[in-house]
N, C-alpha and C. Protein backbone atom coordinates (compact mmCIF):
# COMPACT_ATOMS: atom_id res chain seq x y z
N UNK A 1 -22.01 7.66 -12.27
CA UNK A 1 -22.83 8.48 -13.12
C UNK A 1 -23.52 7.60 -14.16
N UNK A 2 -24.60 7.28 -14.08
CA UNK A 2 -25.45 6.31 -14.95
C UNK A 2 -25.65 6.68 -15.58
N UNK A 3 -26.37 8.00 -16.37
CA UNK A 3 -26.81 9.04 -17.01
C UNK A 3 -25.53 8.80 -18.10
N UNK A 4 -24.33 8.70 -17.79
CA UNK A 4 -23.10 9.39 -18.78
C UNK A 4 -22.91 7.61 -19.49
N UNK A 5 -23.38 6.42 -18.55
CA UNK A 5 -23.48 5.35 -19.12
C UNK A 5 -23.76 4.93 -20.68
N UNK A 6 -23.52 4.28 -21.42
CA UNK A 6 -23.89 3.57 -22.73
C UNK A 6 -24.32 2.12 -22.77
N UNK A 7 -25.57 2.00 -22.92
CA UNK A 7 -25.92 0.58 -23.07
C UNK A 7 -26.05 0.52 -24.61
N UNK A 8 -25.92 -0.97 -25.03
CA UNK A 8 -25.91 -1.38 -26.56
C UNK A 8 -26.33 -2.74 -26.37
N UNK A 9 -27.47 -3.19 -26.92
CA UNK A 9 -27.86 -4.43 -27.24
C UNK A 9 -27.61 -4.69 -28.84
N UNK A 10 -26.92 -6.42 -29.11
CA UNK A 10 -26.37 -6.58 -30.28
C UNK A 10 -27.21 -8.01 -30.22
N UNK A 11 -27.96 -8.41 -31.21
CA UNK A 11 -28.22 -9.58 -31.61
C UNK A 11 -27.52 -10.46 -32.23
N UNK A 12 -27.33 -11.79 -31.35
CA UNK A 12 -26.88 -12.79 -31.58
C UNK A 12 -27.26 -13.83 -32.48
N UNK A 13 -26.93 -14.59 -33.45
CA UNK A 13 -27.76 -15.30 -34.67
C UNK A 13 -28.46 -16.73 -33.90
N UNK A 14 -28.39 -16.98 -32.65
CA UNK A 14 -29.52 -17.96 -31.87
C UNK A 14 -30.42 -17.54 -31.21
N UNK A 15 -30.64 -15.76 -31.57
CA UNK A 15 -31.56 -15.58 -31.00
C UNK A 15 -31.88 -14.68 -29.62
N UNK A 16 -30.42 -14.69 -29.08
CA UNK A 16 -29.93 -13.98 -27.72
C UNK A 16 -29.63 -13.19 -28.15
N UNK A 17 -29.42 -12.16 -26.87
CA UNK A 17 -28.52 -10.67 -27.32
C UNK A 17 -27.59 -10.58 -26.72
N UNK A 18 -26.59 -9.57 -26.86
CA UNK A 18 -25.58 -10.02 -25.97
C UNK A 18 -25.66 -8.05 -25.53
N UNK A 19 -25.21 -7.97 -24.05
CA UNK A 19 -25.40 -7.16 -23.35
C UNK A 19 -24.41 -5.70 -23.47
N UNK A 20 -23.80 -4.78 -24.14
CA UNK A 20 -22.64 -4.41 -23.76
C UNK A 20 -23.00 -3.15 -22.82
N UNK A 21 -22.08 -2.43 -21.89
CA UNK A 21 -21.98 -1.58 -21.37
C UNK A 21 -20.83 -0.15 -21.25
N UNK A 22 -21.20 0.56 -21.92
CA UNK A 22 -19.80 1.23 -21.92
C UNK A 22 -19.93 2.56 -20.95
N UNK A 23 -18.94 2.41 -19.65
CA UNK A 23 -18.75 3.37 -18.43
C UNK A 23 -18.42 4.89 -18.75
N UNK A 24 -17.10 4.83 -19.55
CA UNK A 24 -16.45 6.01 -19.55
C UNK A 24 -17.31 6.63 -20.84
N UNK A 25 -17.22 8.00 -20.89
CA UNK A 25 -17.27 8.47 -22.09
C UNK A 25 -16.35 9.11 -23.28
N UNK A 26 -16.49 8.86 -23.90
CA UNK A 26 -15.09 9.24 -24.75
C UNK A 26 -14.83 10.49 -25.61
N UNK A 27 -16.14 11.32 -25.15
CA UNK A 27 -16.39 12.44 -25.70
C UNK A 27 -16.01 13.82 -24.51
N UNK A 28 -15.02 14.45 -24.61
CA UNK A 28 -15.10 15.37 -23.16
C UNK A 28 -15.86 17.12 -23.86
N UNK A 29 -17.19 16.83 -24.45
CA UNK A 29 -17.70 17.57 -24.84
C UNK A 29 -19.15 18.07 -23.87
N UNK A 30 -19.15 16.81 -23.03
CA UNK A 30 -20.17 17.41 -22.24
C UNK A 30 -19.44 17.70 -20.72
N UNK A 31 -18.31 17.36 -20.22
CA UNK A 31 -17.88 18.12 -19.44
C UNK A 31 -17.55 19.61 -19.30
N UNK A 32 -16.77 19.76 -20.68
CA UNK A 32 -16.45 20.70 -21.16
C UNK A 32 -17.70 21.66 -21.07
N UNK A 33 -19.04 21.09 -21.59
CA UNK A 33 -20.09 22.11 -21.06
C UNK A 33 -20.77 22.70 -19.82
N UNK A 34 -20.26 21.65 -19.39
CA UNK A 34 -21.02 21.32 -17.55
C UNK A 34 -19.90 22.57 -16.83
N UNK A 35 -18.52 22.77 -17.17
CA UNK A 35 -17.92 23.80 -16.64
C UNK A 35 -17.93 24.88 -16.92
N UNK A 36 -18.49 24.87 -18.52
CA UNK A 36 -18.67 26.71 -18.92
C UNK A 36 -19.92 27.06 -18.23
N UNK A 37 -20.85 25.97 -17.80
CA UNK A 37 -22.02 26.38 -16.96
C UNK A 37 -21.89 27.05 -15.97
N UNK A 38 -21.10 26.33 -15.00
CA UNK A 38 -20.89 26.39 -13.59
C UNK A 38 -19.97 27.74 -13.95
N UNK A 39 -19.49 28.39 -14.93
CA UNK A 39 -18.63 29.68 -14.30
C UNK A 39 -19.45 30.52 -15.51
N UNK A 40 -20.71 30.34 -16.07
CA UNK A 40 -20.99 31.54 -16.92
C UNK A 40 -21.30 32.48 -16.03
N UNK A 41 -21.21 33.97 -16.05
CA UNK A 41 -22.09 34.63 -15.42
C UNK A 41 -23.73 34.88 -15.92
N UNK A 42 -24.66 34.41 -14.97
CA UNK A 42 -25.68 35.10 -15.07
C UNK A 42 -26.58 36.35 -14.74
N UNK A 43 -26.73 37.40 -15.20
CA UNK A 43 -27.06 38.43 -15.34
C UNK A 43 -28.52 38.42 -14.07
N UNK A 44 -28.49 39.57 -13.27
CA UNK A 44 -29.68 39.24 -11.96
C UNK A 44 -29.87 40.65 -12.16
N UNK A 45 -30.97 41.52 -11.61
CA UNK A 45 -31.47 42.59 -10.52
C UNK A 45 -31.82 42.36 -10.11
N UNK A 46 -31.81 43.69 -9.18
CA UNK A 46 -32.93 43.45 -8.10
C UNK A 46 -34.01 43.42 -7.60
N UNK A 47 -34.60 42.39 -6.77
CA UNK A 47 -35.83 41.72 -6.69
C UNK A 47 -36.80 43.68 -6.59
N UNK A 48 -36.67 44.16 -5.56
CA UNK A 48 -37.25 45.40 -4.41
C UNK A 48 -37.23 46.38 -5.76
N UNK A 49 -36.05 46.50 -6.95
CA UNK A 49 -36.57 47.55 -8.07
C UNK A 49 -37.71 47.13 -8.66
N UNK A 50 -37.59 45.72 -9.26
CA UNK A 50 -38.52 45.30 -9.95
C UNK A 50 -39.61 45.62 -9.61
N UNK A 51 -40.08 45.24 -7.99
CA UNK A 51 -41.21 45.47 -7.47
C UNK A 51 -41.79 47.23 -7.72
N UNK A 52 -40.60 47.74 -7.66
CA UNK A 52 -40.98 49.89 -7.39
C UNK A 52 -41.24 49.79 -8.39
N UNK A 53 -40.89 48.95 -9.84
CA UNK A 53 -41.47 49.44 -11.46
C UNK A 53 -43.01 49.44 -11.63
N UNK A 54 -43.26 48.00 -11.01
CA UNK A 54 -44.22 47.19 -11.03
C UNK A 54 -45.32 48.09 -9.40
N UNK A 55 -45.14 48.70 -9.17
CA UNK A 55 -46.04 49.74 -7.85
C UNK A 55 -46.53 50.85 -8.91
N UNK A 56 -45.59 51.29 -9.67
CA UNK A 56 -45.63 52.24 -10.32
C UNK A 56 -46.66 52.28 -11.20
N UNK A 57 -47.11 51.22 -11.55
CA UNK A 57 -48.24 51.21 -12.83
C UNK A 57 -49.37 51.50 -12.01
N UNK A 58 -50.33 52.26 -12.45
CA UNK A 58 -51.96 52.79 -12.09
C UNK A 58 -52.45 52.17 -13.38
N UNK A 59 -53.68 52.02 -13.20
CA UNK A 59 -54.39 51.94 -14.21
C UNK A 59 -55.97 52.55 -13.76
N UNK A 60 -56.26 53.50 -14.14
CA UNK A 60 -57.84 53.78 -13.38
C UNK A 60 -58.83 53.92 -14.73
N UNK A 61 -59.74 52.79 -15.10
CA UNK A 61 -60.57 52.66 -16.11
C UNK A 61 -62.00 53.88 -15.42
N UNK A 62 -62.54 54.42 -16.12
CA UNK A 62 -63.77 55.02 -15.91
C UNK A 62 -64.46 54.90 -16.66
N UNK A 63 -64.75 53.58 -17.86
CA UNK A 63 -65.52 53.35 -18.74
C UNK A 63 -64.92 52.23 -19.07
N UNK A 64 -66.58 51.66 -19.80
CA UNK A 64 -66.35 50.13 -20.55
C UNK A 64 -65.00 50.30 -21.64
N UNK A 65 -64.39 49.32 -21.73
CA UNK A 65 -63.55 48.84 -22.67
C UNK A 65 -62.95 48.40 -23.54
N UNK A 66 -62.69 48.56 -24.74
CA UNK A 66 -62.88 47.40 -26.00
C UNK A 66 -61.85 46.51 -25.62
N UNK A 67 -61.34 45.32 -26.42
CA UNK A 67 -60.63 44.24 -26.48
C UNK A 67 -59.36 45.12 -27.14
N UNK A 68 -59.18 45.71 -27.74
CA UNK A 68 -58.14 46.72 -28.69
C UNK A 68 -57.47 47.71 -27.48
N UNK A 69 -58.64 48.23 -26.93
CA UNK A 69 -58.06 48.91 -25.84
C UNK A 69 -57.70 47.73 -24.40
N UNK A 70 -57.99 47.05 -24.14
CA UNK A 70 -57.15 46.08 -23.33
C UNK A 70 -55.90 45.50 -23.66
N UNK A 71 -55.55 45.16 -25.34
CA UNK A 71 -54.55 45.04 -25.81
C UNK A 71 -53.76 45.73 -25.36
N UNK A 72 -53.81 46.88 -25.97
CA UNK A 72 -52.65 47.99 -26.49
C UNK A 72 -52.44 48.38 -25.06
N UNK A 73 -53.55 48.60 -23.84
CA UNK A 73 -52.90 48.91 -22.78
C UNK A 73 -51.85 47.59 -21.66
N UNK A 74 -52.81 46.33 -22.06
CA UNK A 74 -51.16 45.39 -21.45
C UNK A 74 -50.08 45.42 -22.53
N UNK A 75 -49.81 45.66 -23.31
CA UNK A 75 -48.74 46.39 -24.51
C UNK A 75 -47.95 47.09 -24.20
N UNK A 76 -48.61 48.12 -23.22
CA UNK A 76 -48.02 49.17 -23.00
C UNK A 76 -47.26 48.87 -21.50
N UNK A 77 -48.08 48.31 -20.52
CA UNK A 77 -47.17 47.94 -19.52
C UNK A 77 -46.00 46.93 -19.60
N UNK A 78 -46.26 45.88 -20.33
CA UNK A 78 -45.23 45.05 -20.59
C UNK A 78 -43.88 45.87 -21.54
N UNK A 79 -44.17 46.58 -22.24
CA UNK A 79 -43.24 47.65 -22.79
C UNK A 79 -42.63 48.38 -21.35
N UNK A 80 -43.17 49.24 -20.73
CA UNK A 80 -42.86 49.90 -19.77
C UNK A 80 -41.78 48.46 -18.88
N UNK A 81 -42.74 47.35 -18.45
CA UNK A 81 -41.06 46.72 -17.54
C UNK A 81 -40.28 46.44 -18.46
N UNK A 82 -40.27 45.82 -19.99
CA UNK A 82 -39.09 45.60 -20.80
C UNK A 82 -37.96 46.75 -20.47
N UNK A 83 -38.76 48.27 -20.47
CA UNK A 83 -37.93 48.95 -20.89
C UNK A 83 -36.72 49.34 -19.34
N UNK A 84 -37.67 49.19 -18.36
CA UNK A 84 -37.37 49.13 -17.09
C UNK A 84 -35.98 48.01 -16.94
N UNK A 85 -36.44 47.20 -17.31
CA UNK A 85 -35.30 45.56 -17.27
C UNK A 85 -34.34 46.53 -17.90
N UNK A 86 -34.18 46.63 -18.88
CA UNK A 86 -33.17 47.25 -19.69
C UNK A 86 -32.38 47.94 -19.17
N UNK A 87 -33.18 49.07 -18.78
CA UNK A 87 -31.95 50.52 -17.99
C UNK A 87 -31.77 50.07 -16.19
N UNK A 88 -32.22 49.24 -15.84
CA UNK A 88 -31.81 48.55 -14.24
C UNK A 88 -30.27 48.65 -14.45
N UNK A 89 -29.42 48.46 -13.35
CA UNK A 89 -28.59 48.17 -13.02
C UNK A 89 -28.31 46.55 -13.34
N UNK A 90 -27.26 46.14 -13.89
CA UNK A 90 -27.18 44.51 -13.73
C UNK A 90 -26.06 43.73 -12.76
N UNK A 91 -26.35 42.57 -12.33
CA UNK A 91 -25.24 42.00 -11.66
C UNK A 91 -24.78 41.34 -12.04
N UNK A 92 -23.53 40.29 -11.78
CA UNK A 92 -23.30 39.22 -12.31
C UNK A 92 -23.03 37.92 -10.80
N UNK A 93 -23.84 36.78 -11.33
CA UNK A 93 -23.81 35.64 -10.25
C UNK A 93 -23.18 34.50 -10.66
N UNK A 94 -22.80 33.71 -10.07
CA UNK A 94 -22.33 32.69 -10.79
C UNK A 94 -22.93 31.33 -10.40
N UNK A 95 -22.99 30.69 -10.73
CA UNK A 95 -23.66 29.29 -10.40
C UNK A 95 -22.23 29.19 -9.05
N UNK A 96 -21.16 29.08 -9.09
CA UNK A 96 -20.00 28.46 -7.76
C UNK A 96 -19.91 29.71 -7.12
N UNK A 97 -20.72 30.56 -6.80
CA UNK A 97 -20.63 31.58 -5.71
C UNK A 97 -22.04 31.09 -4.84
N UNK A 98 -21.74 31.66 -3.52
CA UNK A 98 -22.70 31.48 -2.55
C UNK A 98 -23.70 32.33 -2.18
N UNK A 99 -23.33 33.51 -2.90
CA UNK A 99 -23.85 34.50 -2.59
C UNK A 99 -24.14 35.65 -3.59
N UNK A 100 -24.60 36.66 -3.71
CA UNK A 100 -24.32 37.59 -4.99
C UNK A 100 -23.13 38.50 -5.10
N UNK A 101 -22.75 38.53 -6.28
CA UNK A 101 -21.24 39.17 -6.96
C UNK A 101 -22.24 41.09 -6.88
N UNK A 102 -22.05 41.99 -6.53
CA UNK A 102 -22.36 43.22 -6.95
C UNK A 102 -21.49 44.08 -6.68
């Protein structure tokens, strides 16, 4: 693991440096993170609802538009999937599963 490696260059008073390398790490603070990773659960739905939220929106303009009214109406759809995300069903996955937990 090179990445977890420590290099240190120290100057020498002729001018050289002298090389050090340190392998291990002596901190088990990033393992310690690397495993709460691998077993957090992450929160999923499903792909096929998302899509029925997202079918669901019409929009039928029959007149020019202001910039205020283009606002407030992507406002309003992005509100509508927030609110959608919200009341979905949720799952839980895990990074060491192969498959989905439901």
């Amino acid at each position: 693991m090179d990445h977890d490696r420590k290099h240190y260059l120290y100057p020498l008073p002729d001018g050289r440096f002298l090389d050090i390398h340190q392998n291990k790490i002596t901190n088990a603070l990033p393992y310690i993170q690397r495993r709460i990773e691998y077993y957090m659960p992450i929160e999923t739905v499903r792909v096929d609802e998302v899509r029925e939220v997202i079918s669901y929106i019409r929009v039928n303009v029959n007149r020019p538009c202001s910039a205020e009214e283009v606002n407030a109406l992507v406002g309003q759809i992005k509100n509508l999937l927030n609110d959608a995300l919200d009341h979905m069903q949720k799952y839980e996955h895990y990074m060491h599963d192969k498959g989905d937990k439901k």
